[in-house]
PDB file of N, CA and C in Angstrom:
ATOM      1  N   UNK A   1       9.961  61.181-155.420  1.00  0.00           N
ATOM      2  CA  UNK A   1       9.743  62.519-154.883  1.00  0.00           C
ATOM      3  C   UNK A   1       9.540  63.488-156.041  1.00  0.00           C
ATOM      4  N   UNK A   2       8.995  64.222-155.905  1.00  0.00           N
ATOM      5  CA  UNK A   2       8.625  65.705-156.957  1.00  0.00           C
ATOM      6  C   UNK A   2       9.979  66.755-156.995  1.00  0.00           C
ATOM      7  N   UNK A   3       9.836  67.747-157.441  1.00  0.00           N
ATOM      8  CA  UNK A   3      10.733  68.782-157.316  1.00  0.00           C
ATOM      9  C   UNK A   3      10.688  69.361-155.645  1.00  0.00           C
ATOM     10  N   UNK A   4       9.559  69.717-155.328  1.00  0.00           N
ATOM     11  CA  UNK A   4       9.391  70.971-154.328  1.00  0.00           C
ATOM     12  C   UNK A   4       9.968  69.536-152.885  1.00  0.00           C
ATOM     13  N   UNK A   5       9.877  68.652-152.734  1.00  0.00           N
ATOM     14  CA  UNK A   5      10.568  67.140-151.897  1.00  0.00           C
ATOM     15  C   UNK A   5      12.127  67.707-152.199  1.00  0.00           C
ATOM     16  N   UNK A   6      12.253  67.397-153.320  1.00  0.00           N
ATOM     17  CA  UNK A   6      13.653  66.967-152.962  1.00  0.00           C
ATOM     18  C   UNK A   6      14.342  68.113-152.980  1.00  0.00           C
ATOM     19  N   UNK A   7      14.162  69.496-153.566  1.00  0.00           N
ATOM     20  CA  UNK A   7      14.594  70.630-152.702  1.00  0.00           C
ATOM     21  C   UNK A   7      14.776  71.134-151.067  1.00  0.00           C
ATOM     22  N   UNK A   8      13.156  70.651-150.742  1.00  0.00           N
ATOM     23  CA  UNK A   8      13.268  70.486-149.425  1.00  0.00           C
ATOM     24  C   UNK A   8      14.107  69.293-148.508  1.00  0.00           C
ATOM     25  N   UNK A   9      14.229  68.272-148.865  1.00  0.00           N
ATOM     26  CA  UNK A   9      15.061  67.608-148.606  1.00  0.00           C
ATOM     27  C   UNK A   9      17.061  68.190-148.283  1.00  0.00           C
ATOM     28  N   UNK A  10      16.916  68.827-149.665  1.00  0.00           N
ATOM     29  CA  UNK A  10      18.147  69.527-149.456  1.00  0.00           C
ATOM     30  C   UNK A  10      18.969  70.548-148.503  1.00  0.00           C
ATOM     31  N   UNK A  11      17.569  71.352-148.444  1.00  0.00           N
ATOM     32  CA  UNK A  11      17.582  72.567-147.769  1.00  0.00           C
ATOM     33  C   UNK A  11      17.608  72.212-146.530  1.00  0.00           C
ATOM     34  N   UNK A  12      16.585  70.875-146.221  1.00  0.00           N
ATOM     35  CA  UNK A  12      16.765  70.576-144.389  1.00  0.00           C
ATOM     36  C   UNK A  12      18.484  70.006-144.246  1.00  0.00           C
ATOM     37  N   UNK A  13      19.003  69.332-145.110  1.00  0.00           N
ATOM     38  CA  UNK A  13      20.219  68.778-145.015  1.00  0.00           C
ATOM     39  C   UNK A  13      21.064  69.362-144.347  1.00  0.00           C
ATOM     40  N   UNK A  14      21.270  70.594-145.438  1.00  0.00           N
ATOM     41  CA  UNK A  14      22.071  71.759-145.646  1.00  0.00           C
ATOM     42  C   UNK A  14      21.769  72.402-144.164  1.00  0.00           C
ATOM     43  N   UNK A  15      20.710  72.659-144.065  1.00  0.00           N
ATOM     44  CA  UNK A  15      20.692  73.381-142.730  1.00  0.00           C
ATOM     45  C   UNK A  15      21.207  72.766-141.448  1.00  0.00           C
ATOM     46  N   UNK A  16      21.031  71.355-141.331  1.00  0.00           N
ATOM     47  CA  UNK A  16      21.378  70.144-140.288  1.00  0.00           C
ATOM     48  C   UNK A  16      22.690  70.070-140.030  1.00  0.00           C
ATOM     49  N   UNK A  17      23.051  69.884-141.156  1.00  0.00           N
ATOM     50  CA  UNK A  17      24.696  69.589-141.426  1.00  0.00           C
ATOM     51  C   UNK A  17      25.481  70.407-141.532  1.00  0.00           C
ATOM     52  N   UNK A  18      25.257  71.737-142.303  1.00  0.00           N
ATOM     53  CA  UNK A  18      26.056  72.878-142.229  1.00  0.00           C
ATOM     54  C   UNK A  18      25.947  73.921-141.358  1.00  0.00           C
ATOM     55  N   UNK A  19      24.838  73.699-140.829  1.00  0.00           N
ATOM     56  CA  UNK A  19      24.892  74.850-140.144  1.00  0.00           C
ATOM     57  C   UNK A  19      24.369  76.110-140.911  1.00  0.00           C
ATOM     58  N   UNK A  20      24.111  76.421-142.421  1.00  0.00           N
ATOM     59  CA  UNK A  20      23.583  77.252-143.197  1.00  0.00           C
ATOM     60  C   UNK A  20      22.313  78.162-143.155  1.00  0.00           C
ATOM     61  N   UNK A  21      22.227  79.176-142.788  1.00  0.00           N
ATOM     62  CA  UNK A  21      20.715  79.938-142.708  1.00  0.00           C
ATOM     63  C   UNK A  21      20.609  79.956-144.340  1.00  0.00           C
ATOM     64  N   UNK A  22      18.542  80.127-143.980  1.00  0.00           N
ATOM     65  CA  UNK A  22      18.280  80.394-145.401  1.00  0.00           C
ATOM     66  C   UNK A  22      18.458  80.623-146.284  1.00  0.00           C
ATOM     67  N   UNK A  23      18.945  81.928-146.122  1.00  0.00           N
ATOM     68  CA  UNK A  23      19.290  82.912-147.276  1.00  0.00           C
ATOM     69  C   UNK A  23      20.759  82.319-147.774  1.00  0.00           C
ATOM     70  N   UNK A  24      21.768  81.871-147.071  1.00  0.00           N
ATOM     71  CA  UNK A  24      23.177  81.263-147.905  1.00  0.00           C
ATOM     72  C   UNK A  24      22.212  79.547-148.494  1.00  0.00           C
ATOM     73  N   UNK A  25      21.564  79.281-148.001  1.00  0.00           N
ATOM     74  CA  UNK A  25      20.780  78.239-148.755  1.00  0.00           C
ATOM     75  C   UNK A  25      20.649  78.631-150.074  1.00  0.00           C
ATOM     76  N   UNK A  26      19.235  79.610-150.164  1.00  0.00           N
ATOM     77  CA  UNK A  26      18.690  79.769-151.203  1.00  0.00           C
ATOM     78  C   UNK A  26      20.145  80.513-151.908  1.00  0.00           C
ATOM     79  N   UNK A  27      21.336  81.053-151.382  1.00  0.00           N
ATOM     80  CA  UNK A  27      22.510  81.750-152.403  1.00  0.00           C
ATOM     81  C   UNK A  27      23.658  80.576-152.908  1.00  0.00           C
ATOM     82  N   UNK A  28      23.252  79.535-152.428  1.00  0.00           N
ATOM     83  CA  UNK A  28      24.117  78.432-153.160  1.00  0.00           C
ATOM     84  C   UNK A  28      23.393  77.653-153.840  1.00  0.00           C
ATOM     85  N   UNK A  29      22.253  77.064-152.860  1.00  0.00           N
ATOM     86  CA  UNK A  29      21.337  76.025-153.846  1.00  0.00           C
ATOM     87  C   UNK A  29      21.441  76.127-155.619  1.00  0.00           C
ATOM     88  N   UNK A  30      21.310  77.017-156.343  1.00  0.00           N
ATOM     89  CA  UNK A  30      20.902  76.950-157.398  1.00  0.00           C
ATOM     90  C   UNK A  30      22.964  76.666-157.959  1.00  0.00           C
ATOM     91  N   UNK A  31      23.555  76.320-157.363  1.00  0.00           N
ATOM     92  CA  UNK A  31      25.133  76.601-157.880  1.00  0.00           C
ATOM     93  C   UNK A  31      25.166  75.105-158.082  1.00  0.00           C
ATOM     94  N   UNK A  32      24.992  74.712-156.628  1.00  0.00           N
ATOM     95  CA  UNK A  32      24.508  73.088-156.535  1.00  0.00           C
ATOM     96  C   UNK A  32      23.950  72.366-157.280  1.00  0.00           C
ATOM     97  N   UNK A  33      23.034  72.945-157.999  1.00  0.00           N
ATOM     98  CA  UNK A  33      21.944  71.896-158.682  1.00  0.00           C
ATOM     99  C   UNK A  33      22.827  72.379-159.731  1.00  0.00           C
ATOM    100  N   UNK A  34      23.267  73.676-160.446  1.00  0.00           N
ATOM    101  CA  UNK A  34      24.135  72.782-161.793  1.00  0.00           C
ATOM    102  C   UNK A  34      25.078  72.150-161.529  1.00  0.00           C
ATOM    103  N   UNK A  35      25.585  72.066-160.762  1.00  0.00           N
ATOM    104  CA  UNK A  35      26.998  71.550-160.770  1.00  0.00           C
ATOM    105  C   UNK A  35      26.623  69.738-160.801  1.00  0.00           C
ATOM    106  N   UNK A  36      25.110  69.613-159.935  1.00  0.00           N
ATOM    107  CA  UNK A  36      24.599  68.334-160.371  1.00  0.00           C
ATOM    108  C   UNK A  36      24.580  67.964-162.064  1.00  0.00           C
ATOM    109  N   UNK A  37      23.840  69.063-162.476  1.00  0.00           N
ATOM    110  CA  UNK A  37      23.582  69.021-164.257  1.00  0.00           C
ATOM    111  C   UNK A  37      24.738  68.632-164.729  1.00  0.00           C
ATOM    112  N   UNK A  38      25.900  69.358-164.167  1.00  0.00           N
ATOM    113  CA  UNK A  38      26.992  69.115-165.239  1.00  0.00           C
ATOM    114  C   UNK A  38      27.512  67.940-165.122  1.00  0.00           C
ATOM    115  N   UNK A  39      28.109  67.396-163.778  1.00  0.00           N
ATOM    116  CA  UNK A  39      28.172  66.199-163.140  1.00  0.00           C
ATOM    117  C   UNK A  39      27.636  65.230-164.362  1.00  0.00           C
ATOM    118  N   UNK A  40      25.860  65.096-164.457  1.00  0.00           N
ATOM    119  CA  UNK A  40      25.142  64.341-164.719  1.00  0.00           C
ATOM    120  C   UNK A  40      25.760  64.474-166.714  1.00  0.00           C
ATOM    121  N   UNK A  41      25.914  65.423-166.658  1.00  0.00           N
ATOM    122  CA  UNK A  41      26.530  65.646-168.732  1.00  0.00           C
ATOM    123  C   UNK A  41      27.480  64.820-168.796  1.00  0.00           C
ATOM    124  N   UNK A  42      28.648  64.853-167.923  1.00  0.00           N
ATOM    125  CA  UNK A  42      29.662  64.120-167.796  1.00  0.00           C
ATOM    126  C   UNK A  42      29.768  62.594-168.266  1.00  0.00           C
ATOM    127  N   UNK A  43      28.658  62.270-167.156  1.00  0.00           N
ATOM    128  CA  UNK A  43      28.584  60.812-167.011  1.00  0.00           C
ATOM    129  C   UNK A  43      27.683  60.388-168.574  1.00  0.00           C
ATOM    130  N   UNK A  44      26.832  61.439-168.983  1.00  0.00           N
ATOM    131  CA  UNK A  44      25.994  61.010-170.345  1.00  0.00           C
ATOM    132  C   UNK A  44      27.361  61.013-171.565  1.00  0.00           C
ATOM    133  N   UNK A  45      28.134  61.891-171.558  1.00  0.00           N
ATOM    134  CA  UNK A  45      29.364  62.134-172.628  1.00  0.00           C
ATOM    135  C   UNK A  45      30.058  60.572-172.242  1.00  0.00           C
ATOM    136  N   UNK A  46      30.527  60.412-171.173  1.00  0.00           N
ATOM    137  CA  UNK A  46      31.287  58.913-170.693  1.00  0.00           C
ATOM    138  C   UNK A  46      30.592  57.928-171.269  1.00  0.00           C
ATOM    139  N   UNK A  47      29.380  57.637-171.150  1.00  0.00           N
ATOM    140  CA  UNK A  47      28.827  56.507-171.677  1.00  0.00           C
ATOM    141  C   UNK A  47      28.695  56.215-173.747  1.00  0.00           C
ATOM    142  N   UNK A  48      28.710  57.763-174.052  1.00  0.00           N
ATOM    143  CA  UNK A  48      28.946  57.724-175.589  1.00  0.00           C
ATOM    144  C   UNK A  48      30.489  57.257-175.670  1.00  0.00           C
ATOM    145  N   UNK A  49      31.422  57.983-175.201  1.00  0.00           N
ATOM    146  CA  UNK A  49      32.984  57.155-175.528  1.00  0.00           C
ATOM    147  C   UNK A  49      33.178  55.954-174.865  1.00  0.00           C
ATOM    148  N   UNK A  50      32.442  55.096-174.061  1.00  0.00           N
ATOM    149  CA  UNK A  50      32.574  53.597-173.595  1.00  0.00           C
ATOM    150  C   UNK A  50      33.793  53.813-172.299  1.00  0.00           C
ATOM    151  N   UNK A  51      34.042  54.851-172.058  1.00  0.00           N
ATOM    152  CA  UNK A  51      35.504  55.185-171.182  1.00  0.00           C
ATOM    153  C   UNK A  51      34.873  54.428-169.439  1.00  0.00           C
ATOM    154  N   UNK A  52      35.001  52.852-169.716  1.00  0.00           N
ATOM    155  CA  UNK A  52      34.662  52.090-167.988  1.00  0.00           C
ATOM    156  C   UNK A  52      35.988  53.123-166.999  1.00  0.00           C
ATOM    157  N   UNK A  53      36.885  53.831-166.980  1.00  0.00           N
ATOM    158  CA  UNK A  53      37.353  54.117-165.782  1.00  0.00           C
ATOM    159  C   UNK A  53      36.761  55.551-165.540  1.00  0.00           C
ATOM    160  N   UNK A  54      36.833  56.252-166.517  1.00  0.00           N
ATOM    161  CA  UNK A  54      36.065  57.601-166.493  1.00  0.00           C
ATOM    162  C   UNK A  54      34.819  57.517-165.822  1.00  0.00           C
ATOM    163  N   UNK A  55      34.064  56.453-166.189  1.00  0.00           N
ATOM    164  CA  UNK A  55      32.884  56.410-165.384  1.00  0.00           C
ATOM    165  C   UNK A  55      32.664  56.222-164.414  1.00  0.00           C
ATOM    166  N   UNK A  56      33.884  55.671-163.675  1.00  0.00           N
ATOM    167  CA  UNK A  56      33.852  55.248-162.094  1.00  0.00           C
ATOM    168  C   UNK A  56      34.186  56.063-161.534  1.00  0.00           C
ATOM    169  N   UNK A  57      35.024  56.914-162.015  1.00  0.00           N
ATOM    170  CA  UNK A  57      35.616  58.467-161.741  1.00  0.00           C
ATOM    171  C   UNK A  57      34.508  59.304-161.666  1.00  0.00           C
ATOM    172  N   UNK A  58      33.467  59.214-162.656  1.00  0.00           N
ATOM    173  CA  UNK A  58      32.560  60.169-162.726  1.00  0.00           C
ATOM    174  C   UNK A  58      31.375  59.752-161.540  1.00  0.00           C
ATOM    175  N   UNK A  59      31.279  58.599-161.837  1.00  0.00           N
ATOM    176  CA  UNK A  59      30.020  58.073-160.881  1.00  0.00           C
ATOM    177  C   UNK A  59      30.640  58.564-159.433  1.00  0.00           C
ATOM    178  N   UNK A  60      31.732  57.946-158.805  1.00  0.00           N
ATOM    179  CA  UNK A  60      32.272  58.668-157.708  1.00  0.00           C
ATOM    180  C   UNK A  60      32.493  60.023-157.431  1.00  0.00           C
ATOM    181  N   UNK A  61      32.449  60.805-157.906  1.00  0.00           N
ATOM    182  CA  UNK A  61      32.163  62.264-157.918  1.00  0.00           C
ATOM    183  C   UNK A  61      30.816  62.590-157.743  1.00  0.00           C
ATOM    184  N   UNK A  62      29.681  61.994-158.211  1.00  0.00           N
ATOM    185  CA  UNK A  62      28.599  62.394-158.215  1.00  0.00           C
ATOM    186  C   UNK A  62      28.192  61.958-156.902  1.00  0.00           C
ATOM    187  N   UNK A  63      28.475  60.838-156.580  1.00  0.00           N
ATOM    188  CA  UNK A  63      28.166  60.059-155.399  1.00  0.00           C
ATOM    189  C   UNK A  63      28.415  60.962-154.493  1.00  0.00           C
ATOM    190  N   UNK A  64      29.375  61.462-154.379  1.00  0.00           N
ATOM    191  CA  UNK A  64      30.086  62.633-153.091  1.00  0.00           C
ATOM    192  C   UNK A  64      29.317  63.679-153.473  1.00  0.00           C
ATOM    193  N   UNK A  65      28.662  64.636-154.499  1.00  0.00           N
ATOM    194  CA  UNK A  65      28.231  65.421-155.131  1.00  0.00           C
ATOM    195  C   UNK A  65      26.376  65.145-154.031  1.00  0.00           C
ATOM    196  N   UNK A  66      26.187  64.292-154.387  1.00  0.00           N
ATOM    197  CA  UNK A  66      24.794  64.090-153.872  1.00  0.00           C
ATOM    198  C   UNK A  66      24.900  63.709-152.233  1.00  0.00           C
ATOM    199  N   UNK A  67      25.748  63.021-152.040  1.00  0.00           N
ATOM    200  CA  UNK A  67      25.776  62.951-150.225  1.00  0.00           C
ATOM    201  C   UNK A  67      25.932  64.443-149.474  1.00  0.00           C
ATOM    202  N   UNK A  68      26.677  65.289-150.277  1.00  0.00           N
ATOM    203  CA  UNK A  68      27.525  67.052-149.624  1.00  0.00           C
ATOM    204  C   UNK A  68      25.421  66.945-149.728  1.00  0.00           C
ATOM    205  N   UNK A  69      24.305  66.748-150.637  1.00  0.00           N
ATOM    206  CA  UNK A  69      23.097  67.497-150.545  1.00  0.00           C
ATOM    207  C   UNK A  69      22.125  66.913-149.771  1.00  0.00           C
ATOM    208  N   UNK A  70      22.753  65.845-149.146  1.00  0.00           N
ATOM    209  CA  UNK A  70      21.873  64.483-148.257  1.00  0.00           C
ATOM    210  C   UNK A  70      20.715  63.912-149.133  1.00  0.00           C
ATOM    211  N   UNK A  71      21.087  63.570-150.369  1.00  0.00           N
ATOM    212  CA  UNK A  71      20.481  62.518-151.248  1.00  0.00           C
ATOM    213  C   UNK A  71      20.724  61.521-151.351  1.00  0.00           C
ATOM    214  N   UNK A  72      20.514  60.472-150.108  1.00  0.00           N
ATOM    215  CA  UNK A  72      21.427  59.233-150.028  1.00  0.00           C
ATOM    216  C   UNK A  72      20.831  58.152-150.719  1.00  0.00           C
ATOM    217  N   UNK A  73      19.451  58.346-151.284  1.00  0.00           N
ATOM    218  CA  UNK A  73      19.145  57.133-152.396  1.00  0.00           C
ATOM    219  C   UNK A  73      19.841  57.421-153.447  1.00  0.00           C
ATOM    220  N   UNK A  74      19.461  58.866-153.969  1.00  0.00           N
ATOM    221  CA  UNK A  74      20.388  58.837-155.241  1.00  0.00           C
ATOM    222  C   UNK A  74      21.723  58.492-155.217  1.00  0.00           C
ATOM    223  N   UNK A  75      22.838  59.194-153.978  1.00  0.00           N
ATOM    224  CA  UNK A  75      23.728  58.580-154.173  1.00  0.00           C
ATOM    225  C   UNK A  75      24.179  57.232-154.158  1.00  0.00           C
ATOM    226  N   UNK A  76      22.923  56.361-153.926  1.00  0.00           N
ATOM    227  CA  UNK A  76      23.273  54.997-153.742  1.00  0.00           C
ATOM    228  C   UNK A  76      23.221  54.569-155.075  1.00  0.00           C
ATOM    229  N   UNK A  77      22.247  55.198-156.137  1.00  0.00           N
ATOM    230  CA  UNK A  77      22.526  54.767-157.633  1.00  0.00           C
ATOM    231  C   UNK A  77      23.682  55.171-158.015  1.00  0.00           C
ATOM    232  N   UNK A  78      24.517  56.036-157.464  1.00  0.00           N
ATOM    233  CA  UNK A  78      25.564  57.096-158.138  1.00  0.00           C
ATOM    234  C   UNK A  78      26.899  55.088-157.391  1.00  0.00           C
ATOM    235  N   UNK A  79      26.708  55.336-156.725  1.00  0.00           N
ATOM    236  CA  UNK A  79      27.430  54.066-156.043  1.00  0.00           C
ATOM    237  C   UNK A  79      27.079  52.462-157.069  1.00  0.00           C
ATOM    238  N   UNK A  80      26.466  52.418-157.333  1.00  0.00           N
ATOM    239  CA  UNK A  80      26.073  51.041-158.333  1.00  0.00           C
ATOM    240  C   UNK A  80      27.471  51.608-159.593  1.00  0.00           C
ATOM    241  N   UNK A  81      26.543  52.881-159.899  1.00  0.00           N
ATOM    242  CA  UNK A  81      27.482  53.134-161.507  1.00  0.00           C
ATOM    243  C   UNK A  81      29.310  52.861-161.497  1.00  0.00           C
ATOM    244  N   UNK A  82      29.532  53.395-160.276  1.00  0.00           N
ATOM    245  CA  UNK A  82      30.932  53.389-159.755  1.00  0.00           C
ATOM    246  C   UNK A  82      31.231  51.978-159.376  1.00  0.00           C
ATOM    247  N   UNK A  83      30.900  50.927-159.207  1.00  0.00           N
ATOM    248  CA  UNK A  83      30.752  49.658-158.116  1.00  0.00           C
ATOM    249  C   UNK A  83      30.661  49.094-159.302  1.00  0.00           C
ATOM    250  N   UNK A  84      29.746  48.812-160.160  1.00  0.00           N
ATOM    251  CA  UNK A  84      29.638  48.137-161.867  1.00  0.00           C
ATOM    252  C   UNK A  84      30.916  48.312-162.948  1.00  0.00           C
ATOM    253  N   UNK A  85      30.872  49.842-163.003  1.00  0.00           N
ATOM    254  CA  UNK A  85      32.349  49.943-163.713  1.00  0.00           C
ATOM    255  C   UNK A  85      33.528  48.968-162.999  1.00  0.00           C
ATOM    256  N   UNK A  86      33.572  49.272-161.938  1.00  0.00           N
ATOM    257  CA  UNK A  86      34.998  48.243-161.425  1.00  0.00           C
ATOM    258  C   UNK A  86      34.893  47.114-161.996  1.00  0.00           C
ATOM    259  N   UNK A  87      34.214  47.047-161.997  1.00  0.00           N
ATOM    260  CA  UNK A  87      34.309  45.518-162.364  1.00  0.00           C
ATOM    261  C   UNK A  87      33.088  45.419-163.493  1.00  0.00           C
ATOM    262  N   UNK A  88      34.035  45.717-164.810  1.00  0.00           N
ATOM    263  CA  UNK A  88      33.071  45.917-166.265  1.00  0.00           C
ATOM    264  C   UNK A  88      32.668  44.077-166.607  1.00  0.00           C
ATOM    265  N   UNK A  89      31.377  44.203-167.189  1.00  0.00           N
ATOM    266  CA  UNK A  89      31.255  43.235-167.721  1.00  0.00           C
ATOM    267  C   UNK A  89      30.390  43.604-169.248  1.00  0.00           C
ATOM    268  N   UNK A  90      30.448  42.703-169.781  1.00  0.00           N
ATOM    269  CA  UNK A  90      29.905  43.063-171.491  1.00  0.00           C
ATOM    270  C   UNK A  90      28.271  43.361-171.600  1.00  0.00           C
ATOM    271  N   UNK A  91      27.712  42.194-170.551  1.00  0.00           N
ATOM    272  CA  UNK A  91      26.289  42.409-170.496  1.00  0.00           C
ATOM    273  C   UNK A  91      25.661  43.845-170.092  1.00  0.00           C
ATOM    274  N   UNK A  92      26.237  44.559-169.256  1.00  0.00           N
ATOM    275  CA  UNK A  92      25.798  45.548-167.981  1.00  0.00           C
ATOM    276  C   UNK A  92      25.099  46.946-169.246  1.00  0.00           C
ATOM    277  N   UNK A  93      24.112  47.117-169.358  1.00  0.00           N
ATOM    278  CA  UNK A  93      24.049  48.600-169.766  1.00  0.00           C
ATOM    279  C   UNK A  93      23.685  49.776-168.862  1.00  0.00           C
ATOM    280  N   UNK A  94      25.463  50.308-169.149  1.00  0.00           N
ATOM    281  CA  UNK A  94      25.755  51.442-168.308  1.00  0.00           C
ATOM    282  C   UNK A  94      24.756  52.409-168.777  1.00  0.00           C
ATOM    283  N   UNK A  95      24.620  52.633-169.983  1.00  0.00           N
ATOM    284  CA  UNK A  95      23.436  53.896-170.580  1.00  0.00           C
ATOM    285  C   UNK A  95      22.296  53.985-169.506  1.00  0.00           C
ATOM    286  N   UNK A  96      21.815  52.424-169.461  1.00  0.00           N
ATOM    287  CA  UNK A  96      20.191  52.481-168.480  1.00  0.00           C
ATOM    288  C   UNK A  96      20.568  52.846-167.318  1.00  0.00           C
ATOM    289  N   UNK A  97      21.493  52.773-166.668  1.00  0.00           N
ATOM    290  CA  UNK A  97      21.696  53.034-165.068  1.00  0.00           C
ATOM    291  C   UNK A  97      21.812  54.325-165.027  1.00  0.00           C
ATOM    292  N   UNK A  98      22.662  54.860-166.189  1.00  0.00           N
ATOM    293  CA  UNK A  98      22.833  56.425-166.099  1.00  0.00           C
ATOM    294  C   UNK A  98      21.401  56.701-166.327  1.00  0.00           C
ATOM    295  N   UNK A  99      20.986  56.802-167.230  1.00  0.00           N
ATOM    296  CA  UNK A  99      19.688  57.419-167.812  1.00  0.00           C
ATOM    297  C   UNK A  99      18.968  57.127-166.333  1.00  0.00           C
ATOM    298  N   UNK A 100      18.671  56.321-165.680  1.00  0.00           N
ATOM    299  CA  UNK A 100      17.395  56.520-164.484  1.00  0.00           C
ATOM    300  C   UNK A 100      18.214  57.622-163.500  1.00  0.00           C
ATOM    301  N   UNK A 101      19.155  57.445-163.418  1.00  0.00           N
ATOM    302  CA  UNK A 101      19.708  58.563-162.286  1.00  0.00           C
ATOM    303  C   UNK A 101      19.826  59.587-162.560  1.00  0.00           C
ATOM    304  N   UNK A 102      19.964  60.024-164.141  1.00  0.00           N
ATOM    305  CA  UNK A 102      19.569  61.571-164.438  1.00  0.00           C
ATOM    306  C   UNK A 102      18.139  61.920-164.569  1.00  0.00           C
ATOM    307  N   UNK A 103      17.248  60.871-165.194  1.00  0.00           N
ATOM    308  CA  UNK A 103      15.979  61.348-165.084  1.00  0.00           C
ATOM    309  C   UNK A 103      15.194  61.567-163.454  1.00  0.00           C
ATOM    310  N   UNK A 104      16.238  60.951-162.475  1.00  0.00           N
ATOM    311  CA  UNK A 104      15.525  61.666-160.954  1.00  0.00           C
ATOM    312  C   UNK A 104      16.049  62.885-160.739  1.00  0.00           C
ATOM    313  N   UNK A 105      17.640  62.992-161.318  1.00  0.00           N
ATOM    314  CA  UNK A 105      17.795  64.366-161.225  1.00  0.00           C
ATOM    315  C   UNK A 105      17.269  65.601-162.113  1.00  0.00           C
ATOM    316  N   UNK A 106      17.295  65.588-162.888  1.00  0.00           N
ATOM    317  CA  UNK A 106      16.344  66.078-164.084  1.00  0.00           C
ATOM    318  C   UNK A 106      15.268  66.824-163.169  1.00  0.00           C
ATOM    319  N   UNK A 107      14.292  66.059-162.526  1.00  0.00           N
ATOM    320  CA  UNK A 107      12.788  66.214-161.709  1.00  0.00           C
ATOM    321  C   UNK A 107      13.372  67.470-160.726  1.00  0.00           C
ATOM    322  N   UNK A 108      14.810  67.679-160.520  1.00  0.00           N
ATOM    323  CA  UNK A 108      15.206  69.002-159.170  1.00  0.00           C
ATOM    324  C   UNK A 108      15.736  70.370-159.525  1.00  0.00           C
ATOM    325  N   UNK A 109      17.182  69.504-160.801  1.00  0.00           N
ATOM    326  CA  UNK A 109      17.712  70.439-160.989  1.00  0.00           C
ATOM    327  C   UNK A 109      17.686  70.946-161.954  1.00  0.00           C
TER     328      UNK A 109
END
């Protein structure tokens, strides 16, 4: 999806699910998408200190972070990162899993 998709995506969510008119849309949306950014810093800082529980911590936060915006593919990557950490293995590079799930978020927020 592009930017102007997955905004809209959001916005129908938000409206479906919350009950939200436009205008508290467009007055939170942009709170939302950093709080994605920061979310997404988190998980990039976690993967420089190697911290496997932090990351499951983090990935699970994001996961809930992106379902509250009805992004249920992304949160399904946000669910791998969390689901992999449990159960660490030596081969797995956590970097690449993060890195594709920020570069879709990247494209919104």
């Amino acid at each position: 999806m592009n930017r102007e998709e997955y905004q809209n995506t959001i916005r129908d969510h938000l409206k479906t699910s919350y009950n939200l008119t436009n205008e508290k849309i467009e007055s939170v949306l942009p709170r939302f998408l950093d709080m994605l950014s920061v979310h997404m810093d988190k998980l990039e800082n976690i993967i420089e200190t190697g911290s496997i529980e932090a990351l499951e911590k983090a990935g699970h936060t994001l996961k809930g972070a992106l379902l509250n915006l009805g992004l249920h593919d992304l949160a399904q990557d946000a669910f791998v990162i969390e689901q992999i950490s449990r159960d660490p293995n030596e081969s797995t590079d956590y970097s690449m899993v993060v890195a594709k799930l920020k570069a879709e978020i990247d494209v919104f927020a």
